[in-house]
Structure formats: C-alpha cells, structure tokens
PDB file of N, CA and C in Angstrom:
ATOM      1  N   UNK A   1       0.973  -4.381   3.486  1.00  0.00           N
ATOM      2  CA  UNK A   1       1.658  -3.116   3.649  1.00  0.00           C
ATOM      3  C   UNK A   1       1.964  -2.934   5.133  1.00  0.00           C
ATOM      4  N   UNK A   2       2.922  -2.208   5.141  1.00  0.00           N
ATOM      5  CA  UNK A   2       3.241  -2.364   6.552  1.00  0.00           C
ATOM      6  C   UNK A   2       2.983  -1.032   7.527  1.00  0.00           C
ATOM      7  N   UNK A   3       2.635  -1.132   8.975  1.00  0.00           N
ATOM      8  CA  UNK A   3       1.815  -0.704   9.005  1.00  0.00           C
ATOM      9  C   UNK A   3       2.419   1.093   8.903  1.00  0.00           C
ATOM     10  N   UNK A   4       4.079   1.579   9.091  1.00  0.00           N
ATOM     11  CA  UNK A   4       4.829   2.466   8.977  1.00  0.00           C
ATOM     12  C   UNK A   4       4.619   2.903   7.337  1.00  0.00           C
ATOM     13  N   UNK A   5       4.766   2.303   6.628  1.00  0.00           N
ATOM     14  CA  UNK A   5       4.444   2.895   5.107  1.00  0.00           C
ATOM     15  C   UNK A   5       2.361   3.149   4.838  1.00  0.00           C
ATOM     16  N   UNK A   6       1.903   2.734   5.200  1.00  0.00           N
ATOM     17  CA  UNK A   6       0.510   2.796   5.096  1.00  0.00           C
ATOM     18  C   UNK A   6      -0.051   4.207   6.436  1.00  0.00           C
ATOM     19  N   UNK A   7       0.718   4.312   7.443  1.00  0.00           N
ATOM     20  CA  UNK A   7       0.490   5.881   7.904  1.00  0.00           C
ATOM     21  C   UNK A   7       1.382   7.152   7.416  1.00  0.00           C
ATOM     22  N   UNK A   8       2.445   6.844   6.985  1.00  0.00           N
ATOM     23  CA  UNK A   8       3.241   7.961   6.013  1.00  0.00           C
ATOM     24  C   UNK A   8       2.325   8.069   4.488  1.00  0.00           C
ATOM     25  N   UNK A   9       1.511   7.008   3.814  1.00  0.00           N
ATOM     26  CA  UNK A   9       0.950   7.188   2.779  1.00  0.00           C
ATOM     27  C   UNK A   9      -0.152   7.662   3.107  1.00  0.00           C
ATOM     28  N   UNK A  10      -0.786   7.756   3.806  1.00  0.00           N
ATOM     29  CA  UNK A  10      -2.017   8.313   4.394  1.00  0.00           C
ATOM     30  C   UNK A  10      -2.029   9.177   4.956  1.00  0.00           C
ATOM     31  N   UNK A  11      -0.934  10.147   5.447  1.00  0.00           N
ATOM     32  CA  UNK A  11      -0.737  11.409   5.719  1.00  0.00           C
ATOM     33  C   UNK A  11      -0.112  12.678   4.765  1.00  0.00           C
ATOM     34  N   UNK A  12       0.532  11.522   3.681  1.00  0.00           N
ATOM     35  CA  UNK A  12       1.013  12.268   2.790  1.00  0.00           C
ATOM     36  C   UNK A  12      -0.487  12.407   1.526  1.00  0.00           C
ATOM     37  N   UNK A  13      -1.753  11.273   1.494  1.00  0.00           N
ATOM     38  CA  UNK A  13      -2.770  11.776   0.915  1.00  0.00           C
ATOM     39  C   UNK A  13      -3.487  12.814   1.719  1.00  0.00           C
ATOM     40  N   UNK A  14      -3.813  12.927   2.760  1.00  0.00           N
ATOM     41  CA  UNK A  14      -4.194  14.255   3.760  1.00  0.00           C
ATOM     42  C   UNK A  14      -3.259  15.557   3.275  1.00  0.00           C
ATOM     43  N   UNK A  15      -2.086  15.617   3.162  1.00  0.00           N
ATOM     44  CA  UNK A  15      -1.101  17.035   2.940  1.00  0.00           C
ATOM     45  C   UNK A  15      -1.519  17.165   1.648  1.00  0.00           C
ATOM     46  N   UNK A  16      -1.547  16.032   0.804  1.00  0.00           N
ATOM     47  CA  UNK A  16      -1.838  15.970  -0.841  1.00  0.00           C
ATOM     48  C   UNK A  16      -3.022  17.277  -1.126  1.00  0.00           C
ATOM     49  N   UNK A  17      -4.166  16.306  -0.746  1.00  0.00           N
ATOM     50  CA  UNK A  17      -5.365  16.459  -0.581  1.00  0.00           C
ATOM     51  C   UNK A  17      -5.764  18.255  -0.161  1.00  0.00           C
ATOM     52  N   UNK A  18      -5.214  18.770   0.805  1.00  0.00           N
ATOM     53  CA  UNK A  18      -4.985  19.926   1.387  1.00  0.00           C
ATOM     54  C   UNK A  18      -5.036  20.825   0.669  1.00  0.00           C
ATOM     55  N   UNK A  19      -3.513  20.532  -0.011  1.00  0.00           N
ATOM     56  CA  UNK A  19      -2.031  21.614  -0.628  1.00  0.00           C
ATOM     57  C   UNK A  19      -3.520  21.557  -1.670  1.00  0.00           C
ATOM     58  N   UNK A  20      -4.215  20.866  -2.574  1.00  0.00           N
ATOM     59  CA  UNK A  20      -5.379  21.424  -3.726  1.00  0.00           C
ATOM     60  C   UNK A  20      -6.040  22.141  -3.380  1.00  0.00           C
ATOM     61  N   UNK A  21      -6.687  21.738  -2.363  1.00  0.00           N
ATOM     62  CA  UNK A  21      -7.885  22.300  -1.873  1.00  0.00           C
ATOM     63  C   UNK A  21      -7.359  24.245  -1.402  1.00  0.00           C
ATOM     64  N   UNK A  22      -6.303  24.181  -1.011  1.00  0.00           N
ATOM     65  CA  UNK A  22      -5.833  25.559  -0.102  1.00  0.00           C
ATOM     66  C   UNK A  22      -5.042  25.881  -2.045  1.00  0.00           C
ATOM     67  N   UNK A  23      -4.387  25.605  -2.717  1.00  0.00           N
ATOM     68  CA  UNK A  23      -4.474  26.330  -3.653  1.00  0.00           C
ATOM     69  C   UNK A  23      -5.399  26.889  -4.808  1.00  0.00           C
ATOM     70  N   UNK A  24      -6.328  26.261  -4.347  1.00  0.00           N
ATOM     71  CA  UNK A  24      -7.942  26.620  -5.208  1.00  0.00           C
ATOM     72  C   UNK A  24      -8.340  27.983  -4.749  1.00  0.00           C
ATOM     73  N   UNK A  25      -8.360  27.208  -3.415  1.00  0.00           N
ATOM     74  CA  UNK A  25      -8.843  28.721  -2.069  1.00  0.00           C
ATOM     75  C   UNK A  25      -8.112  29.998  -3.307  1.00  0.00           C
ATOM     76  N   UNK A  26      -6.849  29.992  -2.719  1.00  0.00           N
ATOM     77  CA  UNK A  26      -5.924  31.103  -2.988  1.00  0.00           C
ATOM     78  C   UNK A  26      -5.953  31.699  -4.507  1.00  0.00           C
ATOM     79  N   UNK A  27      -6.076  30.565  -5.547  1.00  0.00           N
ATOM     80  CA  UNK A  27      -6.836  30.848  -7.037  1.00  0.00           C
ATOM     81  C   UNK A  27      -7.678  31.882  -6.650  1.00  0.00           C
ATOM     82  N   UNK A  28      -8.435  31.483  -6.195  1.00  0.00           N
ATOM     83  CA  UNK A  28      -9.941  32.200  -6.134  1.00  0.00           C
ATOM     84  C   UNK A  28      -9.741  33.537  -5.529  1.00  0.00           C
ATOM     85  N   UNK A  29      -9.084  33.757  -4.259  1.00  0.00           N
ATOM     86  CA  UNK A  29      -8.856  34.922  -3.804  1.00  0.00           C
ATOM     87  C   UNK A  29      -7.594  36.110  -4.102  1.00  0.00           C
ATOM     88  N   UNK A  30      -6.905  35.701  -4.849  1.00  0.00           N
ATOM     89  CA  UNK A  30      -5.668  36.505  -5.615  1.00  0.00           C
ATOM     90  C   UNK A  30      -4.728  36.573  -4.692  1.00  0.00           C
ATOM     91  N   UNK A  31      -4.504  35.387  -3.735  1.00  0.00           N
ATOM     92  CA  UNK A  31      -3.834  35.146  -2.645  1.00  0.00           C
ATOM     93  C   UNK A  31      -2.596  34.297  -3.066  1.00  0.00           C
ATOM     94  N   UNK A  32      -1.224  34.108  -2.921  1.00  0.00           N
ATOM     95  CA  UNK A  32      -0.002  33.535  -3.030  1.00  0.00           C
ATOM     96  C   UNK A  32      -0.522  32.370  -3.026  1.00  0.00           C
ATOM     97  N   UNK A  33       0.564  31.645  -3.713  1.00  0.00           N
ATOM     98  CA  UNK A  33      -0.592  30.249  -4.790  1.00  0.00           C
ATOM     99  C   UNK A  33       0.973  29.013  -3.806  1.00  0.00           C
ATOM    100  N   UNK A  34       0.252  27.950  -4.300  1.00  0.00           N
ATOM    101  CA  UNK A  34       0.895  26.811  -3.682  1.00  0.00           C
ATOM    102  C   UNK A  34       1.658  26.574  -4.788  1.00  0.00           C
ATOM    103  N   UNK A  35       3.266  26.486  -5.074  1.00  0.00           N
ATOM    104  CA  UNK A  35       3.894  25.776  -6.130  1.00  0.00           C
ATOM    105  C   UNK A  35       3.408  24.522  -6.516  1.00  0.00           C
ATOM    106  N   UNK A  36       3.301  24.698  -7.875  1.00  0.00           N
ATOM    107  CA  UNK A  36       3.694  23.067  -8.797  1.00  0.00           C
ATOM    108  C   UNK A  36       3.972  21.859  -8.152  1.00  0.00           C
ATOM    109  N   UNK A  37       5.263  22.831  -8.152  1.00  0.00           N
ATOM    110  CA  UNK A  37       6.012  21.514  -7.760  1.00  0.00           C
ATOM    111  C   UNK A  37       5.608  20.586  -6.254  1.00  0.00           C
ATOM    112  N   UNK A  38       5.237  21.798  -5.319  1.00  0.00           N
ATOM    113  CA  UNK A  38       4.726  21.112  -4.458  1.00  0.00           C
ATOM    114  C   UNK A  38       3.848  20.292  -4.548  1.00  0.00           C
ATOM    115  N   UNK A  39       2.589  20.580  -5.142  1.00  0.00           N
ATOM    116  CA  UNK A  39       1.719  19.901  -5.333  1.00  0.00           C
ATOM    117  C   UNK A  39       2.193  18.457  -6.463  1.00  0.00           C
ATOM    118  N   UNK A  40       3.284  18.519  -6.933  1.00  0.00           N
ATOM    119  CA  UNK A  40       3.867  17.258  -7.265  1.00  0.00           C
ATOM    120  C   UNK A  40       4.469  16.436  -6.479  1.00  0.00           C
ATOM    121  N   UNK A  41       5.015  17.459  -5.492  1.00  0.00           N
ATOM    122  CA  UNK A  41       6.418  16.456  -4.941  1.00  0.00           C
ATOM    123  C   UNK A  41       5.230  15.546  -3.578  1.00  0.00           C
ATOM    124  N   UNK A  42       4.555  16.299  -3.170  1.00  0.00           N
ATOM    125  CA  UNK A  42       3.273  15.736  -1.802  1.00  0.00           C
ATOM    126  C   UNK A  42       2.595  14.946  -2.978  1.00  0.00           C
ATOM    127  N   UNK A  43       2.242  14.419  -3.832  1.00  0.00           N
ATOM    128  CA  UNK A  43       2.090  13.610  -4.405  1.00  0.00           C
ATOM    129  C   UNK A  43       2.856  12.185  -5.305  1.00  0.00           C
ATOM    130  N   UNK A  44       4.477  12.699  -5.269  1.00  0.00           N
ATOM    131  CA  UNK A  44       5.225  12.056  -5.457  1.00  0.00           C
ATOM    132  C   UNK A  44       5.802  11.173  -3.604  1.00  0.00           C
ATOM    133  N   UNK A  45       5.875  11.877  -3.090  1.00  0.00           N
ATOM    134  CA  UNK A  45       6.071  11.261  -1.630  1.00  0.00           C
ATOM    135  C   UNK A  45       4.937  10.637  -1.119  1.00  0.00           C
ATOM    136  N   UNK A  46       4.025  10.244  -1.764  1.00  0.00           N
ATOM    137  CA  UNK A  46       2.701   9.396  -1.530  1.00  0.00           C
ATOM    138  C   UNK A  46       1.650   9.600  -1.280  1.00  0.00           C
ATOM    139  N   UNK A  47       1.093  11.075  -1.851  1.00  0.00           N
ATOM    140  CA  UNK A  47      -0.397  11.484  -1.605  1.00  0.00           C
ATOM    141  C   UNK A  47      -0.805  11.517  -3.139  1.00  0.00           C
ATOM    142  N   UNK A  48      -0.521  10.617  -3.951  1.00  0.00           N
ATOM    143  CA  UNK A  48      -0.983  11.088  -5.099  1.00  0.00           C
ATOM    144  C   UNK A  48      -2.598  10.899  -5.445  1.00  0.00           C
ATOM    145  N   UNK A  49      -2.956   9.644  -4.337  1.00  0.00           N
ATOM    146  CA  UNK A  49      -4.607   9.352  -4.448  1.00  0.00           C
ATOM    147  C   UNK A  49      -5.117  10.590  -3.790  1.00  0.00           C
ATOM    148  N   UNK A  50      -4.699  11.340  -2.974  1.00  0.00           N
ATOM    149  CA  UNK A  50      -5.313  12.719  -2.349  1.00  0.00           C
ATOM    150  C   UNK A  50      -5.446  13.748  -3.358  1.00  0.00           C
ATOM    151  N   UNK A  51      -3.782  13.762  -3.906  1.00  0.00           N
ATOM    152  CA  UNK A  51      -3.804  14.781  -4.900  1.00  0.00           C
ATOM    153  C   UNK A  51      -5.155  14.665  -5.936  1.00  0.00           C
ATOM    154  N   UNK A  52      -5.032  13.432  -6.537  1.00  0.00           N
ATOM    155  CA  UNK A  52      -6.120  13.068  -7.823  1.00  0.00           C
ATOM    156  C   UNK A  52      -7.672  13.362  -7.179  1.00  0.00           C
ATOM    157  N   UNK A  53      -7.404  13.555  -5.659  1.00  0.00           N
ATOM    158  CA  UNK A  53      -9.196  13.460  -5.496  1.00  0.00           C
ATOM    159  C   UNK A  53      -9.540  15.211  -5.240  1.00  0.00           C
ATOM    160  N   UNK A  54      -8.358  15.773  -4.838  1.00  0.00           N
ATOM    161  CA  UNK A  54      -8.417  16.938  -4.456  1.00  0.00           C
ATOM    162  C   UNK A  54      -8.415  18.189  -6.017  1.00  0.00           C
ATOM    163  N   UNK A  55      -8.170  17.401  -6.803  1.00  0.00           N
ATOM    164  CA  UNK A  55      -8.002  18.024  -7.913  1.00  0.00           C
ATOM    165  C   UNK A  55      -9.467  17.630  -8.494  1.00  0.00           C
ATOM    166  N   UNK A  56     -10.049  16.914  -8.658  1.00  0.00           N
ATOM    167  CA  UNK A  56     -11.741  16.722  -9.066  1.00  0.00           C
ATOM    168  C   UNK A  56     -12.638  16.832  -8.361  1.00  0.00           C
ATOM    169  N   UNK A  57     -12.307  17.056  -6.931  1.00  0.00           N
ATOM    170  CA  UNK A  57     -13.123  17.125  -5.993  1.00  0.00           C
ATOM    171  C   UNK A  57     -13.461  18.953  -6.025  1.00  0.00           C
ATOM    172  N   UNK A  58     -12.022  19.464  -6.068  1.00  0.00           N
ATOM    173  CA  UNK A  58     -12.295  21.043  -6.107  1.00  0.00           C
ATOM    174  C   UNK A  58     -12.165  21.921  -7.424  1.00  0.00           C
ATOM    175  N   UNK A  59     -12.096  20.262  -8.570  1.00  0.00           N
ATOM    176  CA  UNK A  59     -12.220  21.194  -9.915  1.00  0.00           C
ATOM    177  C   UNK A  59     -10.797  21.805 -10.074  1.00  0.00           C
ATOM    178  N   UNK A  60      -9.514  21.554  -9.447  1.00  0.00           N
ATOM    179  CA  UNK A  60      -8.670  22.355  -9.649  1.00  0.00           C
ATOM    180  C   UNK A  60      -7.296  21.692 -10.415  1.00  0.00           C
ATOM    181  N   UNK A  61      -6.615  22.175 -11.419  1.00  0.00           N
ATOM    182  CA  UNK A  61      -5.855  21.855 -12.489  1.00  0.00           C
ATOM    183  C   UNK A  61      -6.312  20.718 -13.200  1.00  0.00           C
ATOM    184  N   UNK A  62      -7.431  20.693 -13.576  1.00  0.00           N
ATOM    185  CA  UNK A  62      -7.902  19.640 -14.553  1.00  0.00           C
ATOM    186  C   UNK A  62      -7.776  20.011 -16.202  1.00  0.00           C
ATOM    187  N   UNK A  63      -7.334  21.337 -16.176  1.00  0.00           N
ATOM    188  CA  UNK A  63      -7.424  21.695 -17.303  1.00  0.00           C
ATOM    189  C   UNK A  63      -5.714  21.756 -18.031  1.00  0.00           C
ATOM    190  N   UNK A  64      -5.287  21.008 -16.938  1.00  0.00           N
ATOM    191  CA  UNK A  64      -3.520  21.160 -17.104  1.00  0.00           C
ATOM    192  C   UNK A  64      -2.907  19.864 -17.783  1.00  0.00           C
ATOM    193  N   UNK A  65      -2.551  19.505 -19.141  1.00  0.00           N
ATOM    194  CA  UNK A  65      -2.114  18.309 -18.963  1.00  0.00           C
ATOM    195  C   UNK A  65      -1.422  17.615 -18.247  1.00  0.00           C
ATOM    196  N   UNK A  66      -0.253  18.220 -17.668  1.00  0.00           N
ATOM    197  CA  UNK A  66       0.860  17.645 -16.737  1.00  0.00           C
ATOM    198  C   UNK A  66       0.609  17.028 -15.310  1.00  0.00           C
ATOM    199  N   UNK A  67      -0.938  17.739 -14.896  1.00  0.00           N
ATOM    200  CA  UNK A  67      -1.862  17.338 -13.811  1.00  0.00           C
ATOM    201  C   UNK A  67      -2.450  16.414 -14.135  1.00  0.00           C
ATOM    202  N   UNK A  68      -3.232  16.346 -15.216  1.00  0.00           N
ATOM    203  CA  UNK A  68      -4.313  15.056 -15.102  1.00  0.00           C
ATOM    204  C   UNK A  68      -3.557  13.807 -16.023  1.00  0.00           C
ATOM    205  N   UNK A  69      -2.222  14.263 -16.712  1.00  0.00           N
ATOM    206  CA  UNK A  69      -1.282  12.678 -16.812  1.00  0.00           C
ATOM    207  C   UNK A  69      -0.478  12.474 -15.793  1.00  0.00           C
ATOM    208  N   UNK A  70       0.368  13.619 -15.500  1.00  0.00           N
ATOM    209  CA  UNK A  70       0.951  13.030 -14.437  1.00  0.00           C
ATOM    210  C   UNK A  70       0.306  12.471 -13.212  1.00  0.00           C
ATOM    211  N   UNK A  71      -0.711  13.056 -12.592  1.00  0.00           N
ATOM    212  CA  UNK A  71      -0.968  12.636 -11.143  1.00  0.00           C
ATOM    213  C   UNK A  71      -1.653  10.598 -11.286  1.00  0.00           C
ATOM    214  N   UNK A  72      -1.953  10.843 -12.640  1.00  0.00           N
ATOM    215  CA  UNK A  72      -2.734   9.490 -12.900  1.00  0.00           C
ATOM    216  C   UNK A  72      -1.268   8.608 -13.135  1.00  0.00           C
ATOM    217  N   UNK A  73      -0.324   9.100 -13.561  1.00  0.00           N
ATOM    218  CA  UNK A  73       0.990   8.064 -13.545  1.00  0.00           C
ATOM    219  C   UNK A  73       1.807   7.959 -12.522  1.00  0.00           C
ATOM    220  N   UNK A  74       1.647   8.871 -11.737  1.00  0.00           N
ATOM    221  CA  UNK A  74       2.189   8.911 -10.069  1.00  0.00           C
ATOM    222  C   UNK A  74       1.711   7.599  -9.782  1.00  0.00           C
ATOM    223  N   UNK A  75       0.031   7.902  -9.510  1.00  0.00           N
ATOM    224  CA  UNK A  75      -0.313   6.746  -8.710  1.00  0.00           C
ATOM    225  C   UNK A  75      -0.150   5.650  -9.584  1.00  0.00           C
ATOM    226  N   UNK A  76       0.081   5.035 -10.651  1.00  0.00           N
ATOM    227  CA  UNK A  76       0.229   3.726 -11.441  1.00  0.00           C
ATOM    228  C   UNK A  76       1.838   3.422 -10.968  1.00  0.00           C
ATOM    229  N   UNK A  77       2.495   4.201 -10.767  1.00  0.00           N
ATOM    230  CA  UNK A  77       3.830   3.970 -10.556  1.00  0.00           C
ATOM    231  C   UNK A  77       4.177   3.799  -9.141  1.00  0.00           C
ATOM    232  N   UNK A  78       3.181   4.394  -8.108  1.00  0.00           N
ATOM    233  CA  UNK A  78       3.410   4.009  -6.679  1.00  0.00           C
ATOM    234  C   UNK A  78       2.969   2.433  -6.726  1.00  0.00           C
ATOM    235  N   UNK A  79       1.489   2.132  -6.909  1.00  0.00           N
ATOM    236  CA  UNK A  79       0.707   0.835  -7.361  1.00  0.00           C
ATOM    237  C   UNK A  79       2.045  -0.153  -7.611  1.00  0.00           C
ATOM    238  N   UNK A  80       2.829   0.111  -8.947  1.00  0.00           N
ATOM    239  CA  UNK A  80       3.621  -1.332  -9.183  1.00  0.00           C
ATOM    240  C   UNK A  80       4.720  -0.992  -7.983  1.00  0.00           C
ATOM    241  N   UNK A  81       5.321   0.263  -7.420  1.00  0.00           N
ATOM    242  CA  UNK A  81       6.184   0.253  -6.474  1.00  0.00           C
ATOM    243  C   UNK A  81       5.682  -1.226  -5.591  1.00  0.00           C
ATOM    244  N   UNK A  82       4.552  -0.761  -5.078  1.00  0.00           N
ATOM    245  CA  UNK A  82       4.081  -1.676  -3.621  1.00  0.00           C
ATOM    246  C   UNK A  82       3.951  -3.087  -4.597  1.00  0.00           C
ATOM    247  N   UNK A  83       3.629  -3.299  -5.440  1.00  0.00           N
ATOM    248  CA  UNK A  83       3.166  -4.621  -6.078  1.00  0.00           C
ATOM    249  C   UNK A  83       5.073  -5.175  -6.355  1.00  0.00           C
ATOM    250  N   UNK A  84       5.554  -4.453  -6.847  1.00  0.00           N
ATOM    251  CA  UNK A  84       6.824  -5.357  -6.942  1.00  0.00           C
ATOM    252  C   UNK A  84       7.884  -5.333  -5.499  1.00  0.00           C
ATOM    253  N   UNK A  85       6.981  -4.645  -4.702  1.00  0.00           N
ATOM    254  CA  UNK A  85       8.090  -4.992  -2.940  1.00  0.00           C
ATOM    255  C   UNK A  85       7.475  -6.109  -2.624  1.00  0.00           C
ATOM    256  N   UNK A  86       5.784  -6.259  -2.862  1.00  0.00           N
ATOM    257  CA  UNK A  86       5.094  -7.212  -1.891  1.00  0.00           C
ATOM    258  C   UNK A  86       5.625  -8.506  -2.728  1.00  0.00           C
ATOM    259  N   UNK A  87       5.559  -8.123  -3.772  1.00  0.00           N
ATOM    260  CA  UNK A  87       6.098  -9.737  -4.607  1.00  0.00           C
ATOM    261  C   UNK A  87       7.383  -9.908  -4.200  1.00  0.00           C
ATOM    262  N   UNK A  88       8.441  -9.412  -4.150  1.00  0.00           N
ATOM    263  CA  UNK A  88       9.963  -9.863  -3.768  1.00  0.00           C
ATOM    264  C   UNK A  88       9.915  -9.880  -2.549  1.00  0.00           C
ATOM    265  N   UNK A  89       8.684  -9.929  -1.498  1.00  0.00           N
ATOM    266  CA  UNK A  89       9.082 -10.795   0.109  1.00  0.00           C
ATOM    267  C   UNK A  89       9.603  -9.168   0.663  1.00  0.00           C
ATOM    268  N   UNK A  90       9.529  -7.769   0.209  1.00  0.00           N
ATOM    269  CA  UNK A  90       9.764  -7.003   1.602  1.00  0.00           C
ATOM    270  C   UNK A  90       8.414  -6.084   2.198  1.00  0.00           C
ATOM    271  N   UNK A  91       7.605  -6.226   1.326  1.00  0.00           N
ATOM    272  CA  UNK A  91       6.585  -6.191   2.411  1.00  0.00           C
ATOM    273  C   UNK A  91       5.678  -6.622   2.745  1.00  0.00           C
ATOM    274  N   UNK A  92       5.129  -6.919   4.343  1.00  0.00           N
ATOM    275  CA  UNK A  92       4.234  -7.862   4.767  1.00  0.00           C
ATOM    276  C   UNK A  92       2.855  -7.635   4.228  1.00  0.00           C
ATOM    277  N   UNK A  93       2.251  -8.472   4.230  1.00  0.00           N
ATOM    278  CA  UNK A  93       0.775  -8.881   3.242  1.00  0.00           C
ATOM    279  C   UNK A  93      -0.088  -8.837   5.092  1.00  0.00           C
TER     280      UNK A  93
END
C-alpha cells in the first residue's frame, strides 16, 4: 500500500471512529445527532475499520441492520478494492 493511500485510510478510520463515538455522546445527551449518512460516507471514504470499532466499542447502532451489514460490507469491499489494485501492478507491496 502506498504510503499516500495508507495515511488518508488511517485518518479517515480516526474521523470514522470519532463521528460514533461523538454521536453516542449526543444520543445520550439530547444533543443534534451526527447524520447517517455521514457516518456512512467517513466510512465509505475509508474509515470503515474505525467505523466497525467505534460502533462496538461504544455500543452504538448495533441494533440497526443497515449498520452492522453494511459497515461489515464496506470493509469486505474496500479489502478486494486494495487486493484487486495490488494484484493488477498499481499498488506497491
């Protein structure tokens, strides 16, 4: 992986990771909530291992199907992303 995609994926699991944790917060306190979608799309732009840890870590949308299939098919679908670049020669090993 190279080393520009492996610090954008690792900052986007940090924002991932966050955006759960700060919409739990806000659950809890009857405080303006973090969109959906956000918490999809920072997981679709490559925090989805943050998202998945931030969501069992703080207990939060586990009870949602669209959370606990989707975020688990995010990351299966980033996984073959990188597995079918590294196999066709564009990214470095």
């Amino acid at each position: 992986m190279t080393t520009a995609l492996l610090i954008w994926v690792l900052a986007w699991t940090l924002i991932a990771f966050v955006l759960m944790g700060a919409d739990k917060w806000k659950a809890r306190h009857d405080n303006w909530r973090v969109p959906e979608k956000a918490l999809f799309l920072s997981a679709i732009l490559g925090g989805s291992v943050g998202a998945l840890a931030g969501m069992y870590l703080f207990r939060h949308k586990t009870k949602h199907l669209s959370f606990t299939i989707g975020m688990p098919v995010i990351l299966a679908l980033q996984i073959a992303l990188v597995l079918a670049l590294r196999f066709r020669g564009y990214l470095a090993g």
